[in-house]
N, C-alpha and C. Protein backbone atom coordinates (compact mmCIF):
# COMPACT_ATOMS: atom_id res chain seq x y z
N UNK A 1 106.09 93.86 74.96
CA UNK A 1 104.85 94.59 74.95
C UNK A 1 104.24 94.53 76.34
N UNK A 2 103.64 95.64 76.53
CA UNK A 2 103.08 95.34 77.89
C UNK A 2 101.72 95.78 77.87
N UNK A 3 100.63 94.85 78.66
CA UNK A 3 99.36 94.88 78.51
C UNK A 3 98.56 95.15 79.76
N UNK A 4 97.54 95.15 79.82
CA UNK A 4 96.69 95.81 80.81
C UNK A 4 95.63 94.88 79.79
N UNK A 5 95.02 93.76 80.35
CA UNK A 5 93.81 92.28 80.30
C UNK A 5 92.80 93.41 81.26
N UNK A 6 91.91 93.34 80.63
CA UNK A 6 90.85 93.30 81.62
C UNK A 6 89.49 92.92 81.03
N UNK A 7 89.03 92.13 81.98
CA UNK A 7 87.31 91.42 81.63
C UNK A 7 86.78 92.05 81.75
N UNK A 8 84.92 91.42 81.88
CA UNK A 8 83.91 92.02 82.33
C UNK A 8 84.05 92.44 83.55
N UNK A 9 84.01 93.78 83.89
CA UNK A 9 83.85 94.34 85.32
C UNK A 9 85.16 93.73 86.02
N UNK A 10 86.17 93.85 85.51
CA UNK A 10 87.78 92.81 85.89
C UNK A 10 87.69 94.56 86.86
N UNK A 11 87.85 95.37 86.94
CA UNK A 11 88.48 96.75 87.46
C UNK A 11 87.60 97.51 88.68
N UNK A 12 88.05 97.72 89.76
CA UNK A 12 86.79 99.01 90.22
C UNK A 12 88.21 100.22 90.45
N UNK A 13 88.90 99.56 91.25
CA UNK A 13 89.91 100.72 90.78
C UNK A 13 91.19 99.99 90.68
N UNK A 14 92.41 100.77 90.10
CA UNK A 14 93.81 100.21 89.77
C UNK A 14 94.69 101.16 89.67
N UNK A 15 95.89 101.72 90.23
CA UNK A 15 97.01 102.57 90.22
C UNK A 15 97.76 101.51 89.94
N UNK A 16 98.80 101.47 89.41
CA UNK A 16 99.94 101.07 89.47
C UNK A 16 101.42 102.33 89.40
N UNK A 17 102.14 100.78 89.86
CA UNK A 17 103.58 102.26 90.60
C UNK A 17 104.56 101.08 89.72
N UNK A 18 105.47 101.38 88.79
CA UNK A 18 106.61 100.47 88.75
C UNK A 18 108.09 101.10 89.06
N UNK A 19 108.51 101.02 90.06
CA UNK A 19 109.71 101.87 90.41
C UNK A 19 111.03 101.26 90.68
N UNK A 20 112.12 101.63 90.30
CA UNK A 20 113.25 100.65 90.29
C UNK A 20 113.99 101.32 91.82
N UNK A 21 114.45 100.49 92.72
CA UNK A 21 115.41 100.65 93.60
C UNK A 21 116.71 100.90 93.17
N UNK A 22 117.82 101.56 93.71
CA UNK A 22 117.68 102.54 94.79
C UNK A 22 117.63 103.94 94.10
N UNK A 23 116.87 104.17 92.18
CA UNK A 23 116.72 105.50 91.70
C UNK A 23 115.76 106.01 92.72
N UNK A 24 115.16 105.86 93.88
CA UNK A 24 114.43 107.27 94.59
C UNK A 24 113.18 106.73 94.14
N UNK A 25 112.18 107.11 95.27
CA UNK A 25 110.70 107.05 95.26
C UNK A 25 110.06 107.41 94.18
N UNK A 26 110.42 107.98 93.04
CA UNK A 26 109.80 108.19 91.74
C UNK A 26 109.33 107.19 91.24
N UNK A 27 108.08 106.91 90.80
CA UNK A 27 107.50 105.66 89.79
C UNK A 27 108.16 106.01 88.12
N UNK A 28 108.38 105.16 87.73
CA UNK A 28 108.24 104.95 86.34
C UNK A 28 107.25 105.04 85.50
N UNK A 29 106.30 103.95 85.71
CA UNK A 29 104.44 104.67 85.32
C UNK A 29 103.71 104.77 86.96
N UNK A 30 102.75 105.17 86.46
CA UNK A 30 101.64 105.31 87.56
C UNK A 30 100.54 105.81 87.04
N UNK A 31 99.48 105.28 87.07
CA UNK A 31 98.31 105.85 86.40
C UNK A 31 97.24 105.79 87.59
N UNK A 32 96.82 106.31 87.54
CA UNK A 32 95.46 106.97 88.12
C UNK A 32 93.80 106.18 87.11
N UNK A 33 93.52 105.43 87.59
CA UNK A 33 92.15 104.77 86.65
C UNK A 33 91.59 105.50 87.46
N UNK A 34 91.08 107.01 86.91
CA UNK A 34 89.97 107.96 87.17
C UNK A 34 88.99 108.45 86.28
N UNK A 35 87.97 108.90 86.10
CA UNK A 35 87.36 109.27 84.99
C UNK A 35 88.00 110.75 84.16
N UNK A 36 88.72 111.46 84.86
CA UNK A 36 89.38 112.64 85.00
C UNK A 36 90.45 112.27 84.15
N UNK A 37 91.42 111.01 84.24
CA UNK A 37 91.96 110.77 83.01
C UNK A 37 92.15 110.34 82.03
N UNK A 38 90.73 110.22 81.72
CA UNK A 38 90.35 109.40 80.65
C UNK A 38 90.12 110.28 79.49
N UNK A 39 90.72 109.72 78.45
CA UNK A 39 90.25 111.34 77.11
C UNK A 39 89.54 110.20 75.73
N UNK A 40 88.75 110.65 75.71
CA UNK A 40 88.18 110.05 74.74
C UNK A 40 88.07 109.63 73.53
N UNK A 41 87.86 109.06 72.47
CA UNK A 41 87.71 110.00 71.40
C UNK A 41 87.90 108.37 70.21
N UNK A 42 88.22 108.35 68.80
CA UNK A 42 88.79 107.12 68.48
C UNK A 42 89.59 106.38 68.70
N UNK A 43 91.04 106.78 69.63
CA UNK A 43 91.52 105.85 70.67
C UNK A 43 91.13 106.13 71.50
N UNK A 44 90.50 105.66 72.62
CA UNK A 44 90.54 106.47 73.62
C UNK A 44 91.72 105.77 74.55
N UNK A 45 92.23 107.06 75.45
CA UNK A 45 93.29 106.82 76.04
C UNK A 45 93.49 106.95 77.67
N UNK A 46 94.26 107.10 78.57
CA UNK A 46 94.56 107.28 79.94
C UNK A 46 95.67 108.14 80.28
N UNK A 47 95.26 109.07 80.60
CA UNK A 47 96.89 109.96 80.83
C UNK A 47 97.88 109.26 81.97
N UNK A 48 98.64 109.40 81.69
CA UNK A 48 99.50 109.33 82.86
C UNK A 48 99.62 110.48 83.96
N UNK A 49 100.45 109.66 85.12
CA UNK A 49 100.83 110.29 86.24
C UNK A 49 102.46 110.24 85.85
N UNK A 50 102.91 109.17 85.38
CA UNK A 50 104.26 109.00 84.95
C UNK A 50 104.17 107.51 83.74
N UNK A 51 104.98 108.32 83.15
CA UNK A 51 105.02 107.22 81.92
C UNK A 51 104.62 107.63 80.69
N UNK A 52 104.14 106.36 79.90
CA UNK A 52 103.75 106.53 78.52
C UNK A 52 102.10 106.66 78.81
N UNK A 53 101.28 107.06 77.61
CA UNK A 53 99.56 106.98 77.63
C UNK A 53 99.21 105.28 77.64
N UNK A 54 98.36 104.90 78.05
CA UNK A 54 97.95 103.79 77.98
C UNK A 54 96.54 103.90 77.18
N UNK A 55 96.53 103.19 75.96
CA UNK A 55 95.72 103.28 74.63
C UNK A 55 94.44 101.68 75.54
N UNK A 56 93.42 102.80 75.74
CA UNK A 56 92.45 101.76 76.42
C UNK A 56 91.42 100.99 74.91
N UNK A 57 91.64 99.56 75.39
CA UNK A 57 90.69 98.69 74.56
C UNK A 57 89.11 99.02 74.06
N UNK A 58 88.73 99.50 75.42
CA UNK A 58 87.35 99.96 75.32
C UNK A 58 87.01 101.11 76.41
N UNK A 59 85.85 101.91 76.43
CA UNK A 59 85.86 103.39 77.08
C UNK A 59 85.63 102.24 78.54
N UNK A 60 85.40 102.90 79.37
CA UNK A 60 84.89 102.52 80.68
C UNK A 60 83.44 103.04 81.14
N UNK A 61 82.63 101.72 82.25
CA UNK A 61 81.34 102.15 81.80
C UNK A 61 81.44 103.06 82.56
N UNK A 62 79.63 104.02 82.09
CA UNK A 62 79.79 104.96 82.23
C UNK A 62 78.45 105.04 83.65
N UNK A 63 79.10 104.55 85.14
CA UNK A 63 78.42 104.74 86.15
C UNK A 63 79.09 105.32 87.45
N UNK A 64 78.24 105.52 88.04
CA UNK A 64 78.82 106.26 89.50
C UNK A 64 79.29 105.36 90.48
N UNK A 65 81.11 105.36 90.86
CA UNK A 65 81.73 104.39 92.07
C UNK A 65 81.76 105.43 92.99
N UNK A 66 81.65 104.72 94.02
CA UNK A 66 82.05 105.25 94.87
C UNK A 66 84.11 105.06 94.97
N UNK A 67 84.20 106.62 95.11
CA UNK A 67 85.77 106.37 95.54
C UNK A 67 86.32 106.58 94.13
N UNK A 68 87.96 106.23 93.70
CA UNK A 68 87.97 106.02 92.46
C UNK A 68 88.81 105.23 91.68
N UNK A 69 88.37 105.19 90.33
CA UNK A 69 88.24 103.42 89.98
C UNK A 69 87.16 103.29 88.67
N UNK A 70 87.78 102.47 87.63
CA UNK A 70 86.78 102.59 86.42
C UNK A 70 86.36 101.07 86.58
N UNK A 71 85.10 100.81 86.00
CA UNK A 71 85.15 99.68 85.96
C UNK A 71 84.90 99.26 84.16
N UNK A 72 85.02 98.25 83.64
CA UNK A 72 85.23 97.88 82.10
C UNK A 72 84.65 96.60 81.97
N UNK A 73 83.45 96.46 80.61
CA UNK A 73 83.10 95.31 80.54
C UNK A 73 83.22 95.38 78.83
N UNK A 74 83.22 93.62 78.35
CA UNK A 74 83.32 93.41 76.80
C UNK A 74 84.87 93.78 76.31
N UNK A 75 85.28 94.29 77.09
CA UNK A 75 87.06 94.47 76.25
C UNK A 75 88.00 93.03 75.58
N UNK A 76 87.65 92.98 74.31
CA UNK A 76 88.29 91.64 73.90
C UNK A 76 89.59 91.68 73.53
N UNK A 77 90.31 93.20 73.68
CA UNK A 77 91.50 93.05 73.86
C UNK A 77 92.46 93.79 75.21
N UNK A 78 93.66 93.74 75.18
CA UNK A 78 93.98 94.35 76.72
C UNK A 78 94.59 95.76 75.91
N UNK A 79 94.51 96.52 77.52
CA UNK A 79 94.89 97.67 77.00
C UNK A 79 96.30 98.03 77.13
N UNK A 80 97.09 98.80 76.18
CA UNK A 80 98.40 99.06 76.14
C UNK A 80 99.23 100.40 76.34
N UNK A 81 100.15 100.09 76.60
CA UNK A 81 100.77 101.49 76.91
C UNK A 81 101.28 102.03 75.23
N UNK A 82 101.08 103.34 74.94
CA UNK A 82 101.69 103.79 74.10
C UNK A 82 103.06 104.26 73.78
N UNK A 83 104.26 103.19 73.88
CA UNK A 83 105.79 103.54 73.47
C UNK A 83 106.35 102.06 72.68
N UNK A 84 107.66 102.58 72.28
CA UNK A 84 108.26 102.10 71.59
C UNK A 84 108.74 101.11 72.31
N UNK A 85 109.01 99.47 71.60
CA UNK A 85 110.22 98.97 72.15
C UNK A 85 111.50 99.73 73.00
N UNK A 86 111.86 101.03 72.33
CA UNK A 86 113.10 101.29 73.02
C UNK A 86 113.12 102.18 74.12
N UNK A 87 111.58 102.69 73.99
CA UNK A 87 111.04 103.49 75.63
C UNK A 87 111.00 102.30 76.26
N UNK A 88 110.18 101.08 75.91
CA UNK A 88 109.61 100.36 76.82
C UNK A 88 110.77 99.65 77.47
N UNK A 89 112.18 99.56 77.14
CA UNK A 89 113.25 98.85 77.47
C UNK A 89 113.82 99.94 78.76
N UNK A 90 113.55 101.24 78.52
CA UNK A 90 113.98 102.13 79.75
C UNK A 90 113.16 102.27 80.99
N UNK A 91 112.09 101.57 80.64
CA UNK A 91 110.73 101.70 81.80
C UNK A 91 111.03 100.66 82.10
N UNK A 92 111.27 99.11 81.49
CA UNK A 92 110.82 98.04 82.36
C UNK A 92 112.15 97.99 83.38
N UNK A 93 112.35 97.31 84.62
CA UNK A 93 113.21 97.66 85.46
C UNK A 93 114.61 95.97 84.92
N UNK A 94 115.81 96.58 85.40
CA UNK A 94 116.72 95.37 85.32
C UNK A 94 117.05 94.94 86.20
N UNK A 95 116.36 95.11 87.59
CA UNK A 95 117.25 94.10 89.06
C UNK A 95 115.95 94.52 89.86
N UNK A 96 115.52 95.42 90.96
CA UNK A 96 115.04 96.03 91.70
C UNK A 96 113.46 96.48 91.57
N UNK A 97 112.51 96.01 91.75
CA UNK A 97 111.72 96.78 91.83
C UNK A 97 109.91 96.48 92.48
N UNK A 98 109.02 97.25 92.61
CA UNK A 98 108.08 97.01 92.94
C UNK A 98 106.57 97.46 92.12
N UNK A 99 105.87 96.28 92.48
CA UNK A 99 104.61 96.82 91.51
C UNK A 99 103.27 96.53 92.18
N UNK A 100 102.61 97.38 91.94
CA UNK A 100 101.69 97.64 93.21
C UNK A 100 100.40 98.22 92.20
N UNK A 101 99.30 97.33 92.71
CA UNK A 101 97.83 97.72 91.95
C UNK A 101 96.65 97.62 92.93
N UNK A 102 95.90 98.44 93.49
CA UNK A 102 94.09 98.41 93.64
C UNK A 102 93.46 97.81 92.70
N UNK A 103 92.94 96.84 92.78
CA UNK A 103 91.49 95.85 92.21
C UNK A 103 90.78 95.53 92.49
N UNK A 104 89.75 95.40 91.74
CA UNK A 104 88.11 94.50 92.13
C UNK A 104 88.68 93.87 91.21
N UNK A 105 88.30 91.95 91.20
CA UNK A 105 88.11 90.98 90.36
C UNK A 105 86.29 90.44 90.43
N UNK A 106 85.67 90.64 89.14
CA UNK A 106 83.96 90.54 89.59
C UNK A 106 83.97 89.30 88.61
N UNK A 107 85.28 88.66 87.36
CA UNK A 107 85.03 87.90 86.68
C UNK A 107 85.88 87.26 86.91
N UNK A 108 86.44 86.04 87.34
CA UNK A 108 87.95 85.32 87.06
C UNK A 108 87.81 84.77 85.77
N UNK A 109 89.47 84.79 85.48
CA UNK A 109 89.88 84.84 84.20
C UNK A 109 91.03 83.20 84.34
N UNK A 110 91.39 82.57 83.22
CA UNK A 110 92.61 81.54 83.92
C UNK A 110 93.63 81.96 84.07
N UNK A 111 94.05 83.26 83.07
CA UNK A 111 95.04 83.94 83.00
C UNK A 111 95.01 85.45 83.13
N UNK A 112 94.09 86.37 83.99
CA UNK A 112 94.22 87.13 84.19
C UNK A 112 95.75 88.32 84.07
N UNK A 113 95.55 89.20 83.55
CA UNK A 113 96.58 89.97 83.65
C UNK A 113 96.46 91.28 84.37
N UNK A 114 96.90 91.56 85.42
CA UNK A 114 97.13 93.43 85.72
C UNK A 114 98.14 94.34 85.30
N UNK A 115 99.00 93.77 84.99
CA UNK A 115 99.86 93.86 84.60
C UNK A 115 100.97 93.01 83.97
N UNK A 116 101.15 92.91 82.23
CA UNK A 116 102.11 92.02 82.10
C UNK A 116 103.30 92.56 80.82
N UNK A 117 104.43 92.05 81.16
CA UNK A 117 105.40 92.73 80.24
C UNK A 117 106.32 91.44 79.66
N UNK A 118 105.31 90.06 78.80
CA UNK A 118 105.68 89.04 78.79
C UNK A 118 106.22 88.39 77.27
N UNK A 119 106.84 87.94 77.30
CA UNK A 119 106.92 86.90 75.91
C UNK A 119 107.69 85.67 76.45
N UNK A 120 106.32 84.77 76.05
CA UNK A 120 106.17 83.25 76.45
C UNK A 120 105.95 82.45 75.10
N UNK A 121 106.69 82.05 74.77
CA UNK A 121 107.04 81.04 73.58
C UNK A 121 107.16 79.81 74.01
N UNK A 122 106.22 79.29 74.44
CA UNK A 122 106.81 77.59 74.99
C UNK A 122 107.80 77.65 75.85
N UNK A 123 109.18 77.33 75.66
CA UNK A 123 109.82 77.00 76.76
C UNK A 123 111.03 78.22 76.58
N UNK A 124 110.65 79.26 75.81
CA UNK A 124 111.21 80.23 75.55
C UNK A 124 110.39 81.98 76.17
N UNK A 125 110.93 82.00 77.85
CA UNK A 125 110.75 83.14 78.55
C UNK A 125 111.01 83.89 78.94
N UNK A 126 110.22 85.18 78.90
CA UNK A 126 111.23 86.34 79.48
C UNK A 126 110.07 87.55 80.04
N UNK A 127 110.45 88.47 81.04
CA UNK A 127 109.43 89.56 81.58
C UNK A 127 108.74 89.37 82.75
N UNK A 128 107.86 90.00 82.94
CA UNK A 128 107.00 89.91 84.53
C UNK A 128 105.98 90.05 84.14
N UNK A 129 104.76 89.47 84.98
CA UNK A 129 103.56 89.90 85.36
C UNK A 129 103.00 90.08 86.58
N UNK A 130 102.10 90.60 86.64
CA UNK A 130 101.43 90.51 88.27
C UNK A 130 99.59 90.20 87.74
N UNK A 131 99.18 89.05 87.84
CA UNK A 131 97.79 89.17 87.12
C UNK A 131 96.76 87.80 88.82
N UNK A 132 95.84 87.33 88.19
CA UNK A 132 95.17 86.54 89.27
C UNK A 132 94.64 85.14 87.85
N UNK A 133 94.56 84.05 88.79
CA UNK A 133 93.76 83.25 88.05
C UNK A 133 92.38 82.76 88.45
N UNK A 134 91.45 81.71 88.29
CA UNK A 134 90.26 81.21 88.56
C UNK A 134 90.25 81.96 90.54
N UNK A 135 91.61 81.85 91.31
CA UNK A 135 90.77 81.92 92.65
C UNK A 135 91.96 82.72 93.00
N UNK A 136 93.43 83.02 93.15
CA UNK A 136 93.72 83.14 93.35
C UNK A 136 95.11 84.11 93.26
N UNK A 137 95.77 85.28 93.41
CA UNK A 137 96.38 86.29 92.65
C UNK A 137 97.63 85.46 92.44
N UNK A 138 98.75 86.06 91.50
CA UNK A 138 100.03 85.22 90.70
C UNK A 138 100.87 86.71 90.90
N UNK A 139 102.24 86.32 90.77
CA UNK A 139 103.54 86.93 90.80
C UNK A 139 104.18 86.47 89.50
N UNK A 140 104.92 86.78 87.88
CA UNK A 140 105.79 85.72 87.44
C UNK A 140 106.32 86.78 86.98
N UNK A 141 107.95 86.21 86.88
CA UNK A 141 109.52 86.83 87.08
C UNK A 141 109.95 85.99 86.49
N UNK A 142 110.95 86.43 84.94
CA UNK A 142 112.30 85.58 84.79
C UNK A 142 113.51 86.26 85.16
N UNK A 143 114.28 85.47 85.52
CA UNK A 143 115.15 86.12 85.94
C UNK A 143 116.64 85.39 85.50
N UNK A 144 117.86 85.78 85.30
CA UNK A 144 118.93 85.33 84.68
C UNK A 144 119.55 83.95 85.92
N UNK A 145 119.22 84.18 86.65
CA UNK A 145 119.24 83.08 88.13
C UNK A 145 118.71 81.86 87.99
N UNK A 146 117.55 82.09 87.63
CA UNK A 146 116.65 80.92 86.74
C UNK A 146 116.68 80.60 85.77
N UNK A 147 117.39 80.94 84.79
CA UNK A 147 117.24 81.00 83.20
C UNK A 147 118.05 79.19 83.04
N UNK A 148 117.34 78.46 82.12
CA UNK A 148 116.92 77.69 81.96
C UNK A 148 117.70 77.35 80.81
N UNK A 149 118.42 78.48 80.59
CA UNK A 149 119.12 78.23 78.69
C UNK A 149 118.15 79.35 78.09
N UNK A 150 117.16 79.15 77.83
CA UNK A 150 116.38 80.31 76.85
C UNK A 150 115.38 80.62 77.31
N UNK A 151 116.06 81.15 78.59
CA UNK A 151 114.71 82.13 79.82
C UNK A 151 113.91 80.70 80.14
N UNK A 152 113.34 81.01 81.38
CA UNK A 152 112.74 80.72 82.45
C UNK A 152 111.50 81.35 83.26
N UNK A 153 110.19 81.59 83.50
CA UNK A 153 109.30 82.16 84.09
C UNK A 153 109.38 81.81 85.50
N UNK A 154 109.20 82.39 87.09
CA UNK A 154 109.21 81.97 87.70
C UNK A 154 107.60 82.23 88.55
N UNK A 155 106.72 81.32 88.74
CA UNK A 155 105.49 81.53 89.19
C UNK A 155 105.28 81.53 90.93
N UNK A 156 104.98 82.57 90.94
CA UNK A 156 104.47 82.44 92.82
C UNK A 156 103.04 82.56 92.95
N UNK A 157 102.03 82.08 93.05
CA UNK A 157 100.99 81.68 93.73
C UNK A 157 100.24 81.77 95.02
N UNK A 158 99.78 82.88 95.42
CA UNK A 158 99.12 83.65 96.36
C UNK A 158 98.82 81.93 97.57
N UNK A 159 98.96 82.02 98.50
CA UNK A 159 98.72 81.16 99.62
C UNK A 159 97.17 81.56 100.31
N UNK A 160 96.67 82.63 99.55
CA UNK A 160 95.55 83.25 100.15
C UNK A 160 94.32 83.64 98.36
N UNK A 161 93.13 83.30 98.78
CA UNK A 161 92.16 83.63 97.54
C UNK A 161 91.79 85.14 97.19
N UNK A 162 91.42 85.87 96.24
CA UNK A 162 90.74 86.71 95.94
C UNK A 162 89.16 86.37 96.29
N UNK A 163 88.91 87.32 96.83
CA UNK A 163 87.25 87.44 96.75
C UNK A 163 86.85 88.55 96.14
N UNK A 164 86.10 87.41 95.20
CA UNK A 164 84.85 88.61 94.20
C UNK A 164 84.12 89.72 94.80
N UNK A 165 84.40 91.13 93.96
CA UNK A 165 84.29 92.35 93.93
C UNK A 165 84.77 92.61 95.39
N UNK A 166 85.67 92.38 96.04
CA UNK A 166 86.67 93.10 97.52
C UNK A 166 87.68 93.58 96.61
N UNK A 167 87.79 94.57 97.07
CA UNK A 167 88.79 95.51 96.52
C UNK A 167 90.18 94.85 97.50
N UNK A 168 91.10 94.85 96.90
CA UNK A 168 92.47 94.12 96.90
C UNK A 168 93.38 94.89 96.51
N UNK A 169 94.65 95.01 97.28
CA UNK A 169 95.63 95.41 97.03
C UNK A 169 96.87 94.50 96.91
N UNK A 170 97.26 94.43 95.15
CA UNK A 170 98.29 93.59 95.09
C UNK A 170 99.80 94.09 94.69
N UNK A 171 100.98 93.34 95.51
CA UNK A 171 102.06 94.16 95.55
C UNK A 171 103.11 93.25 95.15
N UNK A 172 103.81 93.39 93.80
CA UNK A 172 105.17 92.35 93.90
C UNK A 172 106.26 92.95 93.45
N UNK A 173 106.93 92.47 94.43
CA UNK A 173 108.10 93.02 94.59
C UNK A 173 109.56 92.02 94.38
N UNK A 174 110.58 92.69 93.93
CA UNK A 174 111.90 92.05 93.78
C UNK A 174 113.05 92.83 94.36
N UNK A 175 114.25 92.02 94.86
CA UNK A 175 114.90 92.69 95.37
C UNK A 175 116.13 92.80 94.89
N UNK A 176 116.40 91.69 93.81
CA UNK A 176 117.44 91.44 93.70
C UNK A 176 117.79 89.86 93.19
N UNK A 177 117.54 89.40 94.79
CA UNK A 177 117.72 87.94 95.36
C UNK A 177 115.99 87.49 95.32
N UNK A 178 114.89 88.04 96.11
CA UNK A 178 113.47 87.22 96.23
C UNK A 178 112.81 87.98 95.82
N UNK A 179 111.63 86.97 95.35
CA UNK A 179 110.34 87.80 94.86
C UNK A 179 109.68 87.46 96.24
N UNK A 180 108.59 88.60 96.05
CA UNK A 180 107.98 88.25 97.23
C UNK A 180 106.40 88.66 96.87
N UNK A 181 105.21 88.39 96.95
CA UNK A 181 104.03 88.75 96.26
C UNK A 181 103.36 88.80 97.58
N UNK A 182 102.55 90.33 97.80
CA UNK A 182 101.89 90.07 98.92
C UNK A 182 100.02 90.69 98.40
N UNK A 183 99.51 90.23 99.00
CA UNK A 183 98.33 90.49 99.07
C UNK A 183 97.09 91.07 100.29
N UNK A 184 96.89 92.60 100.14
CA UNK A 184 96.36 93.18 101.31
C UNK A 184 97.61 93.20 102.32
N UNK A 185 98.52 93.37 101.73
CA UNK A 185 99.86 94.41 103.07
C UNK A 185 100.60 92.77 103.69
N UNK A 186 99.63 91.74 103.45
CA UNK A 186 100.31 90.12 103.66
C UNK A 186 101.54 89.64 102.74
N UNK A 187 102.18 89.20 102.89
CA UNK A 187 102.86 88.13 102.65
C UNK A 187 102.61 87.26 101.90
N UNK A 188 102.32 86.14 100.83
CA UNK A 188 101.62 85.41 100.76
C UNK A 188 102.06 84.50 99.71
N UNK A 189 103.62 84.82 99.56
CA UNK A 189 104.08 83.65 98.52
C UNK A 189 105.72 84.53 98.32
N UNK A 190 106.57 83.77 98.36
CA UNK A 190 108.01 84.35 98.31
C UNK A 190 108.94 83.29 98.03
N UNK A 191 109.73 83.62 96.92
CA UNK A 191 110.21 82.47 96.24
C UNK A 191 112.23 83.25 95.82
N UNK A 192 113.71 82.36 96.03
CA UNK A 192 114.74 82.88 95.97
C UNK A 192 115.27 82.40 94.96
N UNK A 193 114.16 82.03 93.66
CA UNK A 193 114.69 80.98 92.63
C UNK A 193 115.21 81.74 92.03
């Protein structure tokens, strides 16, 4: 399953790109958090740029940003993309790829998510996320390299803090062989486990 966490005022803006190497510059999803694609109604939802709809928890409030970017408060659950297990197995990537989001963080969370495509059972892991905790943004990857017997998570940990409401650009990427998590076009944690 893959989720989209967001707190009080967790958002000012967020694209994400998930694209597998070497299929070509095409994203897999990409959404646009604009007010323009937002459709309303008893689910309300998020169109895509590529991908499935993402079925939002709660509407987004309803004020003027500058630039663009929703921001969301009270959402007690995260929001999800609308497909199947067996779409969601053709979207998530198997070796290669990069994931890339615009954020404001105005609340830290311990476990923040921006993106996560996880199942964590105790010592039983598997999937990615890209999310932030109390101070600082996170990378986690299992990967068959690491696998442990019954999956493995691998955590990278930003060397650098988030600051409340700075808009941030977070990027993690895999190649194969390293993860590498950078923050604002930096570097900032890279791991060949």
């Amino acid at each position: 399953m893959i989720s989209f966490r967001i707190s009080a005022f967790a958002w000012l803006a967020f694209s994400i790109r998930l694209t597998a190497h070497p299929a070509g510059p095409e994203p897999r999803l990409a959404y646009d958090f604009s007010v323009q694609a937002v459709v309303a109604g008893n689910k309300p939802s998020l169109k895509p740029r590529f991908g499935p709809v993402v079925e939002l928890s709660v509407l987004p409030l309803e004020e003027e940003i500058a630039g663009k970017g929703l921001r969301f408060a009270g959402a007690k659950d995260a929001h999800r993309l609308a497909a199947t297990t067996v779409e969601l197995a053709k979207i998530l990537p198997l070796r290669e790829f990069t994931l890339a989001a615009w954020i404001t963080i105005d609340e830290p969370l311990r476990f923040g998510a921006i993106f996560s495509a996880l199942d964590d059972k105790g010592s039983v892991e598997s999937g990615l996320a890209l999310g932030y905790n109390e101070s600082k943004p996170y990378f986690a990857l299992a990967t068959k390299g690491a696998d442990d017997g019954d999956g493995k998570l691998t955590y990278l940990i930003s060397s650098k803090p988030w600051k409340k409401g700075r808009i941030h650009q977070l990027v993690a990427t895999y190649d194969g062989t390293t993860m590498t998590l950078y923050l604002d076009g930096e570097a900032v944690a890279a791991s060949a486990e």
